[in-house]
Protein backbone atom coordinates (compact mmCIF):
# COMPACT_ATOMS: atom_id res chain seq x y z
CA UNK A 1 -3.32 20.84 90.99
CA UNK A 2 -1.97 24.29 89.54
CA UNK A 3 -1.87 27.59 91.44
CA UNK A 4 -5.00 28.51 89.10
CA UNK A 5 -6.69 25.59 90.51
CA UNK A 6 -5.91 25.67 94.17
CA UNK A 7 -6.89 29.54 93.80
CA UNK A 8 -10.15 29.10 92.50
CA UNK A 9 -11.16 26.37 95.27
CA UNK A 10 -9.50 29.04 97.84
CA UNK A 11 -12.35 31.51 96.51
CA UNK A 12 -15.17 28.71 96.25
CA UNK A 13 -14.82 26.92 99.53
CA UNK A 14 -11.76 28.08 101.58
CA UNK A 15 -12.79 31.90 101.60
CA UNK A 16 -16.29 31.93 102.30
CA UNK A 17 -15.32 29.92 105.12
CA UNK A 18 -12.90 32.35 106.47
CA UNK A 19 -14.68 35.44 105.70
CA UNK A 20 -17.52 33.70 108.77
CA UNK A 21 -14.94 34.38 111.14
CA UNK A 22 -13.39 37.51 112.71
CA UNK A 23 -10.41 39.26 110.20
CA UNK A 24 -7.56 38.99 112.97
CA UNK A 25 -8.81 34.92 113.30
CA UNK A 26 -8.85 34.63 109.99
CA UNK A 27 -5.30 36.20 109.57
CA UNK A 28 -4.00 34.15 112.38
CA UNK A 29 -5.12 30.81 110.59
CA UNK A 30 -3.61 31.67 107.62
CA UNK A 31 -0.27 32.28 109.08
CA UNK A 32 -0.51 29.08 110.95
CA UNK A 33 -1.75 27.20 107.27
CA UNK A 34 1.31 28.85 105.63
CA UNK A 35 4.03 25.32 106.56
CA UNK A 36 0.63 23.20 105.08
CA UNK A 37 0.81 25.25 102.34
CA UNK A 38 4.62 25.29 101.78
CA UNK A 39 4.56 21.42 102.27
CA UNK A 40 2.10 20.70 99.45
CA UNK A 41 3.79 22.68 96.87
CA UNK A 42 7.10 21.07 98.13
CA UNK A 43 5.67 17.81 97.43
CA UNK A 44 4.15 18.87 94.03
CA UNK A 45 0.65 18.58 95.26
CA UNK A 46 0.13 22.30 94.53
CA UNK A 47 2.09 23.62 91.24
CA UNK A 48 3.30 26.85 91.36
CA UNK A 49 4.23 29.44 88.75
CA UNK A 50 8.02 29.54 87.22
CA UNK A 51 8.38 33.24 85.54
CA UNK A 52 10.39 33.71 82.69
CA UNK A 53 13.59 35.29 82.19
CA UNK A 54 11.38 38.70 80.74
CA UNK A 55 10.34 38.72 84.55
CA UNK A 56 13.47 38.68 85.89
CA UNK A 57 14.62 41.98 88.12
CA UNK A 58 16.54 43.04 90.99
CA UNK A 59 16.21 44.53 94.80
CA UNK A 60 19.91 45.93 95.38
CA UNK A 61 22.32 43.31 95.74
CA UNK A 62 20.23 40.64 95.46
CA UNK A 63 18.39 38.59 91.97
CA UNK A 64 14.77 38.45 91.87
CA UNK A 65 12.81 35.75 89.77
CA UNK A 66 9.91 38.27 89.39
CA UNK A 67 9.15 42.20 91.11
CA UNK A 68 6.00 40.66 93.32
CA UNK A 69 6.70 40.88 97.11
CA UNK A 70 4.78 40.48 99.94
CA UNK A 71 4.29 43.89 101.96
CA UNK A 72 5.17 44.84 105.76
CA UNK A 73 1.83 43.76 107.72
CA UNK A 74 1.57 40.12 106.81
CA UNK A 75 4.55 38.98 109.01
CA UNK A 76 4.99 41.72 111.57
CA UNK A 77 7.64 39.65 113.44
CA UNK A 78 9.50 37.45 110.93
CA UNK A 79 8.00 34.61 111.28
CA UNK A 80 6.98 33.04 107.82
CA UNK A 81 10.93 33.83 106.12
CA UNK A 82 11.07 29.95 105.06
CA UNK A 83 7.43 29.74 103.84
CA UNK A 84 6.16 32.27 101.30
CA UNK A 85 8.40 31.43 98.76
CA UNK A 86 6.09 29.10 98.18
CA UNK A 87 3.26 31.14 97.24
CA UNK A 88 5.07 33.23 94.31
CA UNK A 89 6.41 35.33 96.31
CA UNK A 90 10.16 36.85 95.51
CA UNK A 91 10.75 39.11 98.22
CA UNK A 92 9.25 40.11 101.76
CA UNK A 93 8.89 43.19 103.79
CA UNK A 94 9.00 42.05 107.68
CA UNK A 95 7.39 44.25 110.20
CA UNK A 96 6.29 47.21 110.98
CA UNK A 97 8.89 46.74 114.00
CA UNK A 98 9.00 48.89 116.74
CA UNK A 99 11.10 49.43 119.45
CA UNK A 100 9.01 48.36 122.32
CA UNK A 101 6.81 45.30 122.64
CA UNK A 102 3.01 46.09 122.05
CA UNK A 103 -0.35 44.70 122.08
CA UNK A 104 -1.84 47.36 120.00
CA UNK A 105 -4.95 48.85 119.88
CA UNK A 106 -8.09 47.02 121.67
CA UNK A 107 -10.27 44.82 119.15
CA UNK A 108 -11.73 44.83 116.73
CA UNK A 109 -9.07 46.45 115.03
CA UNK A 110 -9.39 45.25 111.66
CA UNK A 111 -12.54 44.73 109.39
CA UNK A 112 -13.26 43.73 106.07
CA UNK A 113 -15.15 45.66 103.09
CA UNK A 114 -15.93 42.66 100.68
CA UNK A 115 -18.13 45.12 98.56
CA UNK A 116 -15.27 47.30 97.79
CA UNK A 117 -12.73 44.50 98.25
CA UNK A 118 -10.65 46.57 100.74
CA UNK A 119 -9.23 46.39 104.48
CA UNK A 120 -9.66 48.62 107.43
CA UNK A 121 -6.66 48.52 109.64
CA UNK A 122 -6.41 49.85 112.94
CA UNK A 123 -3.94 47.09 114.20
CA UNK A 124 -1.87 49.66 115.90
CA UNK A 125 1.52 48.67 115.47
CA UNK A 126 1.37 45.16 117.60
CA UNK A 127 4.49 43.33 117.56
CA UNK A 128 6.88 41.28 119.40
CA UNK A 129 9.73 44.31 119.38
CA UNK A 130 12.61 45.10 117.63
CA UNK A 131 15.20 43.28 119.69
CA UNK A 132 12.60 39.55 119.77
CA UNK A 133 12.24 39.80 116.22
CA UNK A 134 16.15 40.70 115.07
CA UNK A 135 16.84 37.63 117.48
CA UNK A 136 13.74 35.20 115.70
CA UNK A 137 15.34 36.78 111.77
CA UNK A 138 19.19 35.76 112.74
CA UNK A 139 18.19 32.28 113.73
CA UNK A 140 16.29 32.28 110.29
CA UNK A 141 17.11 30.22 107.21
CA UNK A 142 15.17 32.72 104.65
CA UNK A 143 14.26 31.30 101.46
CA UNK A 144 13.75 34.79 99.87
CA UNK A 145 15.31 38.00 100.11
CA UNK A 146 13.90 40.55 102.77
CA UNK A 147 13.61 43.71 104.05
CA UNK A 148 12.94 44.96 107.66
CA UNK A 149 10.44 47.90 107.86
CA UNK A 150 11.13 50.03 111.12
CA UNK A 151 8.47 52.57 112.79
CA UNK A 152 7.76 54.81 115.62
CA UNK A 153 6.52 53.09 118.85
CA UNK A 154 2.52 53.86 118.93
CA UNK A 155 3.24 56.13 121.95
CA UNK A 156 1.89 59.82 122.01
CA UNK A 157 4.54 60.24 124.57
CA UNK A 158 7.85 60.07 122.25
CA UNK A 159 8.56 62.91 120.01
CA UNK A 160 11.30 64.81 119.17
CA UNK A 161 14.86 63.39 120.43
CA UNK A 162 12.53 60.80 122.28
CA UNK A 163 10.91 59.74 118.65
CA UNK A 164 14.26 59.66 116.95
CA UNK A 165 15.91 57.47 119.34
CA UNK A 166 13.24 55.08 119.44
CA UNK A 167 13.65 54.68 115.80
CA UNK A 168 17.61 54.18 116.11
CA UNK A 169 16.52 51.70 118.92
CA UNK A 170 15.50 49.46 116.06
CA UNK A 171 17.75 49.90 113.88
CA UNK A 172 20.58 48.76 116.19
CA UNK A 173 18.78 45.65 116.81
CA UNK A 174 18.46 44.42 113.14
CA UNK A 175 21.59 46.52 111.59
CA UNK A 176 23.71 43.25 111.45
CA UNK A 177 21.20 40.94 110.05
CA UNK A 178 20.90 39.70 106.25
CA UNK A 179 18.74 41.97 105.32
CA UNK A 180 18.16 43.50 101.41
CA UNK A 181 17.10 46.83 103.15
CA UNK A 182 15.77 49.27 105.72
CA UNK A 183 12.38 50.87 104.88
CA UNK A 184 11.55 53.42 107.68
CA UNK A 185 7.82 54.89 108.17
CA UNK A 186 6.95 57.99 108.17
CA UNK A 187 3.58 59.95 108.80
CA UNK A 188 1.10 61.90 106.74
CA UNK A 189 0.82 65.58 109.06
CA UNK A 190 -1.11 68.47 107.41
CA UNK A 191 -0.04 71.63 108.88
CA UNK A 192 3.02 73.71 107.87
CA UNK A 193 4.41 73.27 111.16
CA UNK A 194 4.41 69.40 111.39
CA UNK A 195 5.71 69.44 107.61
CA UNK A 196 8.63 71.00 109.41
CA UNK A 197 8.77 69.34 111.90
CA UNK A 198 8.89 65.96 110.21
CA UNK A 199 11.26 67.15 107.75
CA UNK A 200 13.69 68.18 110.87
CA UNK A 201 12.84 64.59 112.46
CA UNK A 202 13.89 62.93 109.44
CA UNK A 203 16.83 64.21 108.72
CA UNK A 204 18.25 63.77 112.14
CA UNK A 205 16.68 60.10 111.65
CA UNK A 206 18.75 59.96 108.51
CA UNK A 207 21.75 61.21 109.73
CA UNK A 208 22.37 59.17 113.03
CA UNK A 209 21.33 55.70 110.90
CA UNK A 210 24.36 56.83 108.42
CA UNK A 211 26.55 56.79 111.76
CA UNK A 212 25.06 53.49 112.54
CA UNK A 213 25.30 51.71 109.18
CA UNK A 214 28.91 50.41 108.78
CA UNK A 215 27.51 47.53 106.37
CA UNK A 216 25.65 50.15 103.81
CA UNK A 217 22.17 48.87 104.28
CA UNK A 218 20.26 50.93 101.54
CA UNK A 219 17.56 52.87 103.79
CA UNK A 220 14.16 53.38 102.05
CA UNK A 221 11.38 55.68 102.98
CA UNK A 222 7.73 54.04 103.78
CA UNK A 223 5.35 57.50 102.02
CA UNK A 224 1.85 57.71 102.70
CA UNK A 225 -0.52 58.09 99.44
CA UNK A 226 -2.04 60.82 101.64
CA UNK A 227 1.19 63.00 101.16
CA UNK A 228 0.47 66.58 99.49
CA UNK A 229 2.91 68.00 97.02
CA UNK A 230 4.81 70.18 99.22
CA UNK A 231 4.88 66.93 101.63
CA UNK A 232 6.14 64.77 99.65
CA UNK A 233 8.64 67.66 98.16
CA UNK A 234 10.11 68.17 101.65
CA UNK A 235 10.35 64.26 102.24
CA UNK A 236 11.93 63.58 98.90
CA UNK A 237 14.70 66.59 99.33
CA UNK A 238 15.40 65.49 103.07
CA UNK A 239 15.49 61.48 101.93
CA UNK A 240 18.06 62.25 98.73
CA UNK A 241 20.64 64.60 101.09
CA UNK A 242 20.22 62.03 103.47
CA UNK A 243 21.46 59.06 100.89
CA UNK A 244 18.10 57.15 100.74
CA UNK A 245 18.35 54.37 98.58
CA UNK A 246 14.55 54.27 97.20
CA UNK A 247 11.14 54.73 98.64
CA UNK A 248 8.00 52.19 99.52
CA UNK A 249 5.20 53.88 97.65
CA UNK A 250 2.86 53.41 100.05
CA UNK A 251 0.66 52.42 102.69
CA UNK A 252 -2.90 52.79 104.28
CA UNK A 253 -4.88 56.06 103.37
CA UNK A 254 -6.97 57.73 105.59
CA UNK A 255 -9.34 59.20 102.88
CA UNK A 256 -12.30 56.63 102.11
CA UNK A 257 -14.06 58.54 99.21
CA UNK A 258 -13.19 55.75 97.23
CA UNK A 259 -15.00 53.31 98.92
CA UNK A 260 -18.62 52.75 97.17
CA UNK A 261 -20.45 49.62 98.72
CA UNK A 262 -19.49 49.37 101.93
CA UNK A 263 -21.79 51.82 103.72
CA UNK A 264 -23.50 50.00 106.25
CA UNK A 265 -19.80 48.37 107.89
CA UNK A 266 -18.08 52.10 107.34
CA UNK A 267 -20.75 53.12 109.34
CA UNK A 268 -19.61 51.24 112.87
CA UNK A 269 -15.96 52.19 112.10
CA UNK A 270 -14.37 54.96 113.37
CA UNK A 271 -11.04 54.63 112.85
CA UNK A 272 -8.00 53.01 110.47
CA UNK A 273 -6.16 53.32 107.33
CA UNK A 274 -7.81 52.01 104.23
CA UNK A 275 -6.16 48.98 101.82
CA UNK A 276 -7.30 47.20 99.26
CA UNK A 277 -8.36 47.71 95.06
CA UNK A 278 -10.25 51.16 96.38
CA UNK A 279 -6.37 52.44 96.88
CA UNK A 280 -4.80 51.80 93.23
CA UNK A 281 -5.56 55.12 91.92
CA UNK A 282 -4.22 57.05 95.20
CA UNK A 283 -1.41 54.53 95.31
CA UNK A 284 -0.68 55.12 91.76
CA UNK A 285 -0.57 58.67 92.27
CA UNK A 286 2.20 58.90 94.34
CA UNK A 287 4.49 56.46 92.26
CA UNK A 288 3.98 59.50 89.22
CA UNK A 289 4.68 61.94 91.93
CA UNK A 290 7.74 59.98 93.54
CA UNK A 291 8.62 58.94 90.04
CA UNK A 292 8.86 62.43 88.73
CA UNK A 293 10.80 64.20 91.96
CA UNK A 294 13.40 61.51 92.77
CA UNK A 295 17.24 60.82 91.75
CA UNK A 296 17.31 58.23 88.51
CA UNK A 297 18.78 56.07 91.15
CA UNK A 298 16.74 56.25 93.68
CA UNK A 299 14.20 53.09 93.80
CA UNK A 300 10.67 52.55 93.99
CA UNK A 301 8.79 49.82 95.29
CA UNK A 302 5.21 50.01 94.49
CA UNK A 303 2.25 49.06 97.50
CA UNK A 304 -1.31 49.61 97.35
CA UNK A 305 -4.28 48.19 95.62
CA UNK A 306 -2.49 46.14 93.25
CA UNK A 307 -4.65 43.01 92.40
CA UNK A 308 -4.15 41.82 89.07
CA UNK A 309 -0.99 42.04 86.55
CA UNK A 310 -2.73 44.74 84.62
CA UNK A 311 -2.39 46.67 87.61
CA UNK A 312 1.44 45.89 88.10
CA UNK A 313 1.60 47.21 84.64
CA UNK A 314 0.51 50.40 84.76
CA UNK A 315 2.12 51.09 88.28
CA UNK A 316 5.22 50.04 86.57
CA UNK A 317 4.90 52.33 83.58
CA UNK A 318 4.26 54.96 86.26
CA UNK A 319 7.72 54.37 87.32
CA UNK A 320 7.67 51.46 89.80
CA UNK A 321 11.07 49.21 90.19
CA UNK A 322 9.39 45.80 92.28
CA UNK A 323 5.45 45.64 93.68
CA UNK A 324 4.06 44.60 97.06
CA UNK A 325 0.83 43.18 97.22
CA UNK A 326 -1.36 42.10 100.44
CA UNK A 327 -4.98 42.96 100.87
CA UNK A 328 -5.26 40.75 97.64
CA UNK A 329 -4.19 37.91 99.31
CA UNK A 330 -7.45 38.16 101.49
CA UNK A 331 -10.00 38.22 98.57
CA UNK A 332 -8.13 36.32 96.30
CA UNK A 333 -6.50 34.17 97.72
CA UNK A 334 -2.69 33.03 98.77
CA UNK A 335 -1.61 32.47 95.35
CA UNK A 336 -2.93 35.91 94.00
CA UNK A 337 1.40 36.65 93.48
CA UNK A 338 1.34 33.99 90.65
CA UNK A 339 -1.53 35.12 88.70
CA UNK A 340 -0.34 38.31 88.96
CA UNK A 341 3.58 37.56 87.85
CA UNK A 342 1.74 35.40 84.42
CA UNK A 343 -0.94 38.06 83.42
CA UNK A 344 2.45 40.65 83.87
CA UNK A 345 4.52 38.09 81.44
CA UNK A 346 1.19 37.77 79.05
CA UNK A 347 1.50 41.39 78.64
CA UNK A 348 5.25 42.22 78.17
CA UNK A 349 5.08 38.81 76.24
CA UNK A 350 2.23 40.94 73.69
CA UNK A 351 4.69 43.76 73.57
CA UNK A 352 7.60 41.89 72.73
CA UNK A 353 9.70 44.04 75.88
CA UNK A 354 11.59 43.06 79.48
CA UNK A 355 10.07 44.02 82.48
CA UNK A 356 12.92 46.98 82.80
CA UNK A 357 11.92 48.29 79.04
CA UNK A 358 8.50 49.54 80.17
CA UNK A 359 9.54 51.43 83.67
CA UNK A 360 7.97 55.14 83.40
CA UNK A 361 7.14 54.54 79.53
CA UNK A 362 3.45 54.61 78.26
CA UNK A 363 2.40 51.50 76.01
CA UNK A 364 -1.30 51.00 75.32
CA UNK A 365 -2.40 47.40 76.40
CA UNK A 366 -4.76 45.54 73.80
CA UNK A 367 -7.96 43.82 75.96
């Protein structure tokens, strides 16, 4: 059986199944069916996708077969290093760590909008902690390159110096591991004063990981599509004085105007960020925007309501160096990263280019 295969029987039998039970069951199964999975395609049951040399691209230091990765929120505590290779993957984004140990927010805390195909997340940064997870990656044997993404405790109590420290916190615990990068979150405010604020926050941020990072771990920025101009302005000049390598472009959105058939389950939730196809076009916003105010070397790693390789194409024109994808691993299934990586071949393959001849350039794609 091909990945084509195995995906269409995930969408025919596997999914309906799954989609019966609660989202945070279903997500738990799937992490526990990820060695099953790994096994089959190891023994050839399941075969996966090999991309060609056109494909080829790279995260820092290290050679990727194609620019797919998986995105921070599948594996909050490192836990599936040796596995997703298998599913097309090239790279992973562990985490959101935090400092502290949490349970996160009470359930339900994450629902699914099958009419829009899209994700409500109100997880609340649950995790094992920064120092049980840096202690689970350096026992790893990864099978891919990764990053670690690092946020803020979900605790109204830290700000300032207490916010800031919690941050370092985490960074001390995973500084020494074999890690491809550092992507730290930050938040969407709206006032004047908190787009000060941050700015302040994140520079001091910036500053005491450069004191911290005797290895050179390039430090990315996690942006939120909800970011206005002067926002993002502010975030970009703090990130390039403080040396950041590249930014993660993005994450949930708390604006749901784009949702259009999901009424009746928006209706019984209050809150959580939004994922899923409704989020290309604000996700693809921000890439332009990023794309158009950073340094030529800074990087940019596309995440948000990619789905298909026609998608990774046009976020890629809009300036995009590597993709994450998650939400459509829900609808479509666990080897949605293969499908995407040969429709993005098909197309360069039409336009007789390499993946790193179409970055921020404009080509018409024939249907």
């Amino acid at each position: 059986m091909d990945f084509e295969a195995a995906s269409d029987l995930y969408r025919r039998s596997i999914k309906p199944n799954l989609f019966r039970l609660d989202p945070e069951l279903a997500h738990d199964l799937a992490h526990k069916g990820m060695p099953f999975l790994k096994q089959l395609v190891s023994m050839g049951l399941i075969r996966g996708y090999l991309p060609p040399a056109r494909l080829h691209c790279r995260l820092f230091e290290d050679q990727l077969a194609a620019p797919v990765g998986l995105a921070a929120g599948f594996d909050k505590n490192g836990a599936l290093l040796d596995s997703v290779d298998a599913l097309g993957f090239s790279f992973v984004e562990v985490g959101s760590i935090t400092a502290r140990p949490s349970c996160g927010n009470p359930r339900p805390r994450l629902f699914r909008l099958p009419g829009d195909e899209a994700v409500i997340n109100f997880m609340g940064l649950n995790g094992l902690g920064a120092e049980a997870v840096a202690a689970r990656l350096k026992a790893a044997s990864p099978n891919l390159p990764y990053g670690v993404n690092i946020a803020k405790t979900n605790d109204p109590g830290l700000t300032g110096d207490k916010a800031v420290e919690d941050i370092l916190f985490s960074f001390r615990a995973i500084r020494d591991l074999k890690t491809a990068y550092v992507a730290v979150n930050v938040s969407c405010p709206n006032t004047q004063e908190e787009i000060t604020a941050i700015g302040k926050e994140l520079a001091t941020v910036l500053s005491e990981i450069a004191k911290l990072n005797q290895r050179s771990l390039p430090i990315l920025i996690k942006l939120s599509p909800d970011a206005d101009d002067r926002l993002l302005q502010e975030l970009l000049s703090v990130s390039s004085a403080g040396g950041v390598k590249g930014f993660v472009c993005g994450n949930t959105s708390m604006d749901r105007s784009a949702l259009v058939n999901s009424k009746d389950e928006l209706a019984s939730i209050n809150r959580g960020g939004m994922s899923g196809r409704p989020l290309k076009r604000r996700a693809l916003d921000l890439v332009r925007r990023v794309y158009a105010l950073k340094e030529a070397s800074q990087m940019i790693i596309a995440c948000g309501g990619i789905s298909s390789g026609d998608d990774a194409f046009e976020f890629i024109q809009e300036g995009a160096d590597l993709l994450q994808i998650y939400t459509s691993l829900i609808y479509q299934g666990p080897f949605v990263a293969s499908i995407v990586n040969r429709r993005l071949n098909e197309i360069l393959e039409q336009q007789g280019l390499k993946l790193n001849e179409v970055r921020g350039v404009k080509i018409k794609v024939a249907d």
